[in-house]
Protein backbone atom coordinates (compact mmCIF):
# COMPACT_ATOMS: atom_id res chain seq x y z
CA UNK A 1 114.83 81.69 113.15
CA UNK A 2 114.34 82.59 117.01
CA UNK A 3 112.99 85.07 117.62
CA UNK A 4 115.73 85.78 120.54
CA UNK A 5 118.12 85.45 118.70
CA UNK A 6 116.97 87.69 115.50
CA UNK A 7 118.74 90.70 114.31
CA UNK A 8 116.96 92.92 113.07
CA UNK A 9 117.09 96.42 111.02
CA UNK A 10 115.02 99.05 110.16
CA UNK A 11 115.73 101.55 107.07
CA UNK A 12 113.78 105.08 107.16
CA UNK A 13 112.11 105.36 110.96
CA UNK A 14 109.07 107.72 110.80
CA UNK A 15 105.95 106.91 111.87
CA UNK A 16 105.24 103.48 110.21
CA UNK A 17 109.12 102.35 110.24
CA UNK A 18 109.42 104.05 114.03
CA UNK A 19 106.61 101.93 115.43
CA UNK A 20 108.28 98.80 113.85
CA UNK A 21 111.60 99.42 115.49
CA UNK A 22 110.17 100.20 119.03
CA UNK A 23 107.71 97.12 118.70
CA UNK A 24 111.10 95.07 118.11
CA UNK A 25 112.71 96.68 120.89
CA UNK A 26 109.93 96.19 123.29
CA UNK A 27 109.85 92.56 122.31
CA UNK A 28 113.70 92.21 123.43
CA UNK A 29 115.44 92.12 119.99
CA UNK A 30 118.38 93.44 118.98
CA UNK A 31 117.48 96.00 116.33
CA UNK A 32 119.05 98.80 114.21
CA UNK A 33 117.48 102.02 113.16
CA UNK A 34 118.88 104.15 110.12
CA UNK A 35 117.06 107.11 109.12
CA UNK A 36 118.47 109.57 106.52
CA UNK A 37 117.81 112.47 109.14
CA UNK A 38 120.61 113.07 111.28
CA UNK A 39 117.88 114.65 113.86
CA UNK A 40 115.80 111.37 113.82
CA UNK A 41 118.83 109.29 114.41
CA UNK A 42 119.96 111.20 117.52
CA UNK A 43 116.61 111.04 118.78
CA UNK A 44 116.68 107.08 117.95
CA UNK A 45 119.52 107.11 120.36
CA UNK A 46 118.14 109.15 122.94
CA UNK A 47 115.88 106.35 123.36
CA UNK A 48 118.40 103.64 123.63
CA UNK A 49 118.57 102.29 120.17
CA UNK A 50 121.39 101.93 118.00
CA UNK A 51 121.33 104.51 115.02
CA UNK A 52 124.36 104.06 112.85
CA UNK A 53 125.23 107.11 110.82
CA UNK A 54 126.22 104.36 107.99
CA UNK A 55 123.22 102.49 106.14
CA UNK A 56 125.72 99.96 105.50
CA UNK A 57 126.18 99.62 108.90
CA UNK A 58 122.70 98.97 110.37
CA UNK A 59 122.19 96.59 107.81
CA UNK A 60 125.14 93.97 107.87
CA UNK A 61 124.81 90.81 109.49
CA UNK A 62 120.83 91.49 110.16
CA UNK A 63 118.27 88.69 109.91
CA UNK A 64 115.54 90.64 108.67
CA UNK A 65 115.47 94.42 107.54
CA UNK A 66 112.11 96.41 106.69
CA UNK A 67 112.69 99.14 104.23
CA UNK A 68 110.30 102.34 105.60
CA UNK A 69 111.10 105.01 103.36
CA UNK A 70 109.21 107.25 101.29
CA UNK A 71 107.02 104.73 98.25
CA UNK A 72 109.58 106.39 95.83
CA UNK A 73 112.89 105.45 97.70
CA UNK A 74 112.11 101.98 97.89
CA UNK A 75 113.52 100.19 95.25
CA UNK A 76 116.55 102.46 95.38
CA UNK A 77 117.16 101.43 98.98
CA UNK A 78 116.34 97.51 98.36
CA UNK A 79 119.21 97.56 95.70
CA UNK A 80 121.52 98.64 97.78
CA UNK A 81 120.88 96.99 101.20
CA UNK A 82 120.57 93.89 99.58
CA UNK A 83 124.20 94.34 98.80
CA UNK A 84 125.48 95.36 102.06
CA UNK A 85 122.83 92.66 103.42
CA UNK A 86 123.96 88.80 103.90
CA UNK A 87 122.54 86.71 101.42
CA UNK A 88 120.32 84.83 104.26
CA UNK A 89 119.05 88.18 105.46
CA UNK A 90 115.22 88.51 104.67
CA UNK A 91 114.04 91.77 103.62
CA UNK A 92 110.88 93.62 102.99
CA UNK A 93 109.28 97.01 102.79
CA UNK A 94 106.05 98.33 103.90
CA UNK A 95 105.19 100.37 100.88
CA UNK A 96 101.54 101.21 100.11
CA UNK A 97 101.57 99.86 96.48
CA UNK A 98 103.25 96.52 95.49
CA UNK A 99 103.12 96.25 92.03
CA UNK A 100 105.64 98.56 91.38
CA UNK A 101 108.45 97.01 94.06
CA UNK A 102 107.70 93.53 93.52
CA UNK A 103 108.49 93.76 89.65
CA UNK A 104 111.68 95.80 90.49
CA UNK A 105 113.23 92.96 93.11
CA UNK A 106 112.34 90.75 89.90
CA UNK A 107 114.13 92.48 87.37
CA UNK A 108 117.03 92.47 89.56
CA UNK A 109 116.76 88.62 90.79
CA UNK A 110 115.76 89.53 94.39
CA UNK A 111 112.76 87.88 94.45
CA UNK A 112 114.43 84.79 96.56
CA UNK A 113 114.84 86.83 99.44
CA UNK A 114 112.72 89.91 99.11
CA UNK A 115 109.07 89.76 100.38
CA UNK A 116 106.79 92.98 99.41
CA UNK A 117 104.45 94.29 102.41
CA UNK A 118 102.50 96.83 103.55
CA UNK A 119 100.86 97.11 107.31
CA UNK A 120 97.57 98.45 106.90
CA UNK A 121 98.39 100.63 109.76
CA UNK A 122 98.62 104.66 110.49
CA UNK A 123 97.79 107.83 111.68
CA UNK A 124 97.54 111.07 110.30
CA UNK A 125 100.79 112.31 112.45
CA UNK A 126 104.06 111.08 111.18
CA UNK A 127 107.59 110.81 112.74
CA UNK A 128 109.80 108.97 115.12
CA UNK A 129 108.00 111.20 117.84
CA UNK A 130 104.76 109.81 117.01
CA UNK A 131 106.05 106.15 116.33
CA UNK A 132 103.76 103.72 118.93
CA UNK A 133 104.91 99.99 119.75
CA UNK A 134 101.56 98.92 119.81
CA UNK A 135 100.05 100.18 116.24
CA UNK A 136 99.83 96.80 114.37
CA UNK A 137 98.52 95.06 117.48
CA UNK A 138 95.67 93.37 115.14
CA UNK A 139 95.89 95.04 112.02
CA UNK A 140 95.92 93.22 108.66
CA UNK A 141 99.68 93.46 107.02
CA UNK A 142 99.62 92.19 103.53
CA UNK A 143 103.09 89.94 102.32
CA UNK A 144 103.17 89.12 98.45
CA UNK A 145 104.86 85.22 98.86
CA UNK A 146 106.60 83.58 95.31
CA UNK A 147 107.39 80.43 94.80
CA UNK A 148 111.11 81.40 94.64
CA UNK A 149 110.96 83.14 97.96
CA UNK A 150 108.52 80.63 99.67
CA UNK A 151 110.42 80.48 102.72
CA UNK A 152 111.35 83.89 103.69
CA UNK A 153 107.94 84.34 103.70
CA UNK A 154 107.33 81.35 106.25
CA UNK A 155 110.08 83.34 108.80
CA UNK A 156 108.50 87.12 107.89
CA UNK A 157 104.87 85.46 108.66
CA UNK A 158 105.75 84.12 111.89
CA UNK A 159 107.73 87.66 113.09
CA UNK A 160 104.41 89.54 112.51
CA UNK A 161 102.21 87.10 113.74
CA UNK A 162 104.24 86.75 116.78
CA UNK A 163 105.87 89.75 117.62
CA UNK A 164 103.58 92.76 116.21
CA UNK A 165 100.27 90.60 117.02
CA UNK A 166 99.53 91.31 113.11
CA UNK A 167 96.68 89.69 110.84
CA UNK A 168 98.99 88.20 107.93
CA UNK A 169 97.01 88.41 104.63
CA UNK A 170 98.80 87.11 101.69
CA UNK A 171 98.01 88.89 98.29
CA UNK A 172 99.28 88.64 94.82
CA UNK A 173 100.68 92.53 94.32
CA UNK A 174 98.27 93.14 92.05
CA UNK A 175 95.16 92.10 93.75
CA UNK A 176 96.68 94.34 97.11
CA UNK A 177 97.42 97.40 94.60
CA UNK A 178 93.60 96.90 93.33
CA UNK A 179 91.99 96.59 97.08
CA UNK A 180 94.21 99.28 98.46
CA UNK A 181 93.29 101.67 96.15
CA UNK A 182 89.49 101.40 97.65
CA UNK A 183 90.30 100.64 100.96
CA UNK A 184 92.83 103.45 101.60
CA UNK A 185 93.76 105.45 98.44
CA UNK A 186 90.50 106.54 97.39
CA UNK A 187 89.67 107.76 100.76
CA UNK A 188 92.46 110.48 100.81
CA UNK A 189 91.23 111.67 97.54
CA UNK A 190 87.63 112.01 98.75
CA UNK A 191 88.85 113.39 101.98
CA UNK A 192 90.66 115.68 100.40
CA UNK A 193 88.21 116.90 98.21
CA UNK A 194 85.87 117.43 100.73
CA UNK A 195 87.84 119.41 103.02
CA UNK A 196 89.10 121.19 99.47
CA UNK A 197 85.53 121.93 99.20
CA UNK A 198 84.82 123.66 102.04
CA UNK A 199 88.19 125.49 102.09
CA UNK A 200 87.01 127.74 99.23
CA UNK A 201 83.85 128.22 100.09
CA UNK A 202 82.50 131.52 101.80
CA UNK A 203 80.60 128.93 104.51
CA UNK A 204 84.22 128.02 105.45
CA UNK A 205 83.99 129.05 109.17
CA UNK A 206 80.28 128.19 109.59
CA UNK A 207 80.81 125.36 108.35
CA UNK A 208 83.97 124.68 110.80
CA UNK A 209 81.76 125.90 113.70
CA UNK A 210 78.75 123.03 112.85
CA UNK A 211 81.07 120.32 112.07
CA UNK A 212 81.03 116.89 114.06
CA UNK A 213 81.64 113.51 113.83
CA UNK A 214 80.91 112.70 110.12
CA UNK A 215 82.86 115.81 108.80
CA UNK A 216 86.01 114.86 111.55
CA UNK A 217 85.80 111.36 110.67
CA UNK A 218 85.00 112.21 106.90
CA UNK A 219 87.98 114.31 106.82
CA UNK A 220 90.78 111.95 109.41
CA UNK A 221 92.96 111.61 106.74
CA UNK A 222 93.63 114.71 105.32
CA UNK A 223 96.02 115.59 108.44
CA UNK A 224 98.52 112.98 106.22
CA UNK A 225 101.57 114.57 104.98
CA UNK A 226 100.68 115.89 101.60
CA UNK A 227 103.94 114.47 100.22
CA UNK A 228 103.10 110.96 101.33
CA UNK A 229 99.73 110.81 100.04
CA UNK A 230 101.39 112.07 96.65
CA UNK A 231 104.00 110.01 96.60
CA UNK A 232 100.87 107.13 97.57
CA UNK A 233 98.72 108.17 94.69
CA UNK A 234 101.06 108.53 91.65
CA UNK A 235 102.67 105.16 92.59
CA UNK A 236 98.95 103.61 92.25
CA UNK A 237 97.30 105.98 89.77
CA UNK A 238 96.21 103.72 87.58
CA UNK A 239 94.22 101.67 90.07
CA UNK A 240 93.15 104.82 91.97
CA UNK A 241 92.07 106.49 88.46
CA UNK A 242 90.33 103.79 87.74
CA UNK A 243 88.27 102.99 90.81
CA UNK A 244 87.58 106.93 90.81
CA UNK A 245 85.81 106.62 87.71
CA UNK A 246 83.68 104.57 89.21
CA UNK A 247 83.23 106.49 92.06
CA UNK A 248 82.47 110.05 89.39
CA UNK A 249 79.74 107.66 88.01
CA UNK A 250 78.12 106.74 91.21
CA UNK A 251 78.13 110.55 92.05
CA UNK A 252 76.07 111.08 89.10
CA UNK A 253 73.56 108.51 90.00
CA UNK A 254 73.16 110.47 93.31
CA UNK A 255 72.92 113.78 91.07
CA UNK A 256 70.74 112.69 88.79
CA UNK A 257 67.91 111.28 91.43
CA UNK A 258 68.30 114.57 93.56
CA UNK A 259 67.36 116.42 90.48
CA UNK A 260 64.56 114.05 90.03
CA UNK A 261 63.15 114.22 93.35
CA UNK A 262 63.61 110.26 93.33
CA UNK A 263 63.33 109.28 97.02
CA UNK A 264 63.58 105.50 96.06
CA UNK A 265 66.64 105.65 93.93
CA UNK A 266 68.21 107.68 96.17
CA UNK A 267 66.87 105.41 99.17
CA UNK A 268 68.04 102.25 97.16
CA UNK A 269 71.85 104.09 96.83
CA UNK A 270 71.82 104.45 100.82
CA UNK A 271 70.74 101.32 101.55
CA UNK A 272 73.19 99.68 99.47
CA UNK A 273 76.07 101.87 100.97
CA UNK A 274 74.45 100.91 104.57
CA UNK A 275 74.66 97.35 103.74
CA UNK A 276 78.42 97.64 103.19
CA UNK A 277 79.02 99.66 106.17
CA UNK A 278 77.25 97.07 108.01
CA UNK A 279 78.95 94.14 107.12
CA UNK A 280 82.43 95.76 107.71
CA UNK A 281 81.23 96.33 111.50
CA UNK A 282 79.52 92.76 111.89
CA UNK A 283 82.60 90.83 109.90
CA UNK A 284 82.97 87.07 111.40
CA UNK A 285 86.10 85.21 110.17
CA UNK A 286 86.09 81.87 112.34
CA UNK A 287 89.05 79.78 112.35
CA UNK A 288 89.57 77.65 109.70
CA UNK A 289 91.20 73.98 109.11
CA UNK A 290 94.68 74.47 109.93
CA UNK A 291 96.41 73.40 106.70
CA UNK A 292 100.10 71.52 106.35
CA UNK A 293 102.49 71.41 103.74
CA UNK A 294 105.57 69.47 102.33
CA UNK A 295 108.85 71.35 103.03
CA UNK A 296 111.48 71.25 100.19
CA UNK A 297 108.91 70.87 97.32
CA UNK A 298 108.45 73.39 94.89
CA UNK A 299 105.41 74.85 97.12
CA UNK A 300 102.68 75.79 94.53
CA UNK A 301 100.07 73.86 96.39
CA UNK A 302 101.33 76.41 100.03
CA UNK A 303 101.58 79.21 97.11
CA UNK A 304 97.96 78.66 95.45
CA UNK A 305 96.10 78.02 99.05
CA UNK A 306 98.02 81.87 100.74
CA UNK A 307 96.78 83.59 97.45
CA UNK A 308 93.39 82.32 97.73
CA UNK A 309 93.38 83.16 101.82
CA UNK A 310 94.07 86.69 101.13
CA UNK A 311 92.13 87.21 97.93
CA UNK A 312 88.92 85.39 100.18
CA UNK A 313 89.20 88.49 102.88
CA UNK A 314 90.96 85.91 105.49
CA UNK A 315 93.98 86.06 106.58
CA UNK A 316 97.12 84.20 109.01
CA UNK A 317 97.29 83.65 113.02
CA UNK A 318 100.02 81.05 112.80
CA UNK A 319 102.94 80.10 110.83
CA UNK A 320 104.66 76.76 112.26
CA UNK A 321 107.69 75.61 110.49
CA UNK A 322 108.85 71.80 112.08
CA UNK A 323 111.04 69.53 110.64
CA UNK A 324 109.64 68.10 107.16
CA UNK A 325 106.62 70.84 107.29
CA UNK A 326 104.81 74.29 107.26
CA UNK A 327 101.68 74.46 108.95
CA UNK A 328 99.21 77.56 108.81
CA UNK A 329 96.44 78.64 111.27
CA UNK A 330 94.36 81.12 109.77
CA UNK A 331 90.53 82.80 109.54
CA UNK A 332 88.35 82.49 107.08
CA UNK A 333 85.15 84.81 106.94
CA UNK A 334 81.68 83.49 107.81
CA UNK A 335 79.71 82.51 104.56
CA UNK A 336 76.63 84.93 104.17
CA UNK A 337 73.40 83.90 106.24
């Protein structure tokens, strides 16, 4: 698929889904909005971009549509556009869980031409007015490849590696429900309790007046749309309920060696966190060994080494279809010193 030649679509255009169809446009493809806001799709069109008022419409004849509705619309909306959709069309979402979608396009036999994803993107505003071209410019987005649907991941990899300047990490939906429940569900809970915390408190405005950089930072994502972190949470509770019971039973360590007095417990606890903290800042992930693979074989050699990428922390910079093969540039992170 050129890229010049793509037609694209884009279902539900707030923030995440608003930045995808601007980045498109910017890029000099022909793309269709559809929002289920009649005020967001005049304001699509204020800006030049076709806004149908019929999903069916934005949708037919398209290459590739991303699905950017709310987590609990999605599998709702992939029913149906994948019947108003060609049957060569590629589609995909950009939900925050996978699990959940990913068994759904199976039950219904979508899998051949549905590919889960999620851009490990944001902000705290949401929107079409706060939609920014340049918001996955080197941020990991996670695809969920099958064997079935092999190579509409191949064409999806090389649109995000090449037009949204995205780090492609392919996960199994599971192991991507698991992570993202640490690396971005948890943190709204925590945030939230936090701020929470302080909001009933009598120290509320003192503590307002004293508050810097840890508490601001400590509290970013709170300024999220309650209803999407909702809707975020109870589609991964069982992950997130999990990880926060491991979370409750660190808290208790901390409790327990404040009560103590136990400087070293509480110094080994820090030092521990610190050591995480530091290794996210000084992460290297060199290039690896580009790898090459057969084209029209039943791809679980390509399937078994993207699974293992991802589920390594590494991720894609290339995706090369030629005649007779698939070739993959990706990174790799440093082994430990």
């Amino acid at each position: 698929m050129l890229v010049d030649r793509l037609r694209a679509a884009v279902v539900g255009t707030g923030l995440i889904g608003g930045s995808i169809l601007l980045r498109l446009r910017e890029r000099g493809i022909d793309v269709a909005g559809w929002d289920p806001d009649a005020a967001t799709r005049a304001e699509g069109r204020s800006r030049g971009v076709s806004y149908p008022d019929a999903l069916a419409d934005a949708v037919r004849d398209r290459d590739v549509v991303f699905l950017c509705g709310p987590l609990s619309s999605l599998p709702g909306t992939l029913l149906t556009v994948s019947r108003w959709a060609g049957p060569d069309c590629v589609v995909t979402d950009v939900g925050s869980t996978k699990g959940g979608i990913a068994g759904y396009a199976a039950a219904h036999g979508l899998t051949d031409r549905f590919v889960p994803g999620h851009p490990m993107a944001g902000t705290e505003r949401a929107g079409l007015t706060a939609a920014a071209p340049a918001l996955f410019d080197g941020a990991a987005w996670v695809l969920c490849p099958t064997a079935a649907g092999i190579d509409r991941f191949r064409t999806l990899a090389a649109l995000l590696i090449d037009v949204f300047g995205a780090r492609v990490v392919p996960l199994e939906p599971d192991a991507h429900d698991a992570a993202a429940a640490l690396a971005s569900h948890l943190p709204h809970l925590l945030a939230g309790a936090l701020a929470a915390t302080v909001a009933d408190t009598d120290l509320r405005d003192a503590v307002l007046g004293l508050a810097a950089g840890s508490f601001r930072d400590g509290t970013r994502v709170v300024g999220t749309p309650a209803a999407r972190t909702v809707d975020m949470l109870l589609n991964n509770r069982a992950q997130v309920l999990a990880q926060l019971d491991r979370v409750a039973g660190l808290l208790d360590r901390y409790a327990a060696a404040l009560r103590d007095g136990d400087a070293a417990a509480l110094a080994a606890l820090q030092q521990r966190a610190r050591g995480l903290r530091l290794a996210l800042l000084d992460r290297e992930l060199p290039a690896a060994t580009p790898r090459a693979f057969p084209l029209g074989m039943a791809g679980e050699d390509e399937l078994a080494y993207l699974l293992a990428l991802g589920a390594a922390g590494g991720y894609l910079t290339g995706c090369e279809v030629t005649p007779g093969t698939v070739t993959y540039a990706a990174h790799l992170p440093a082994a430990p010193a």
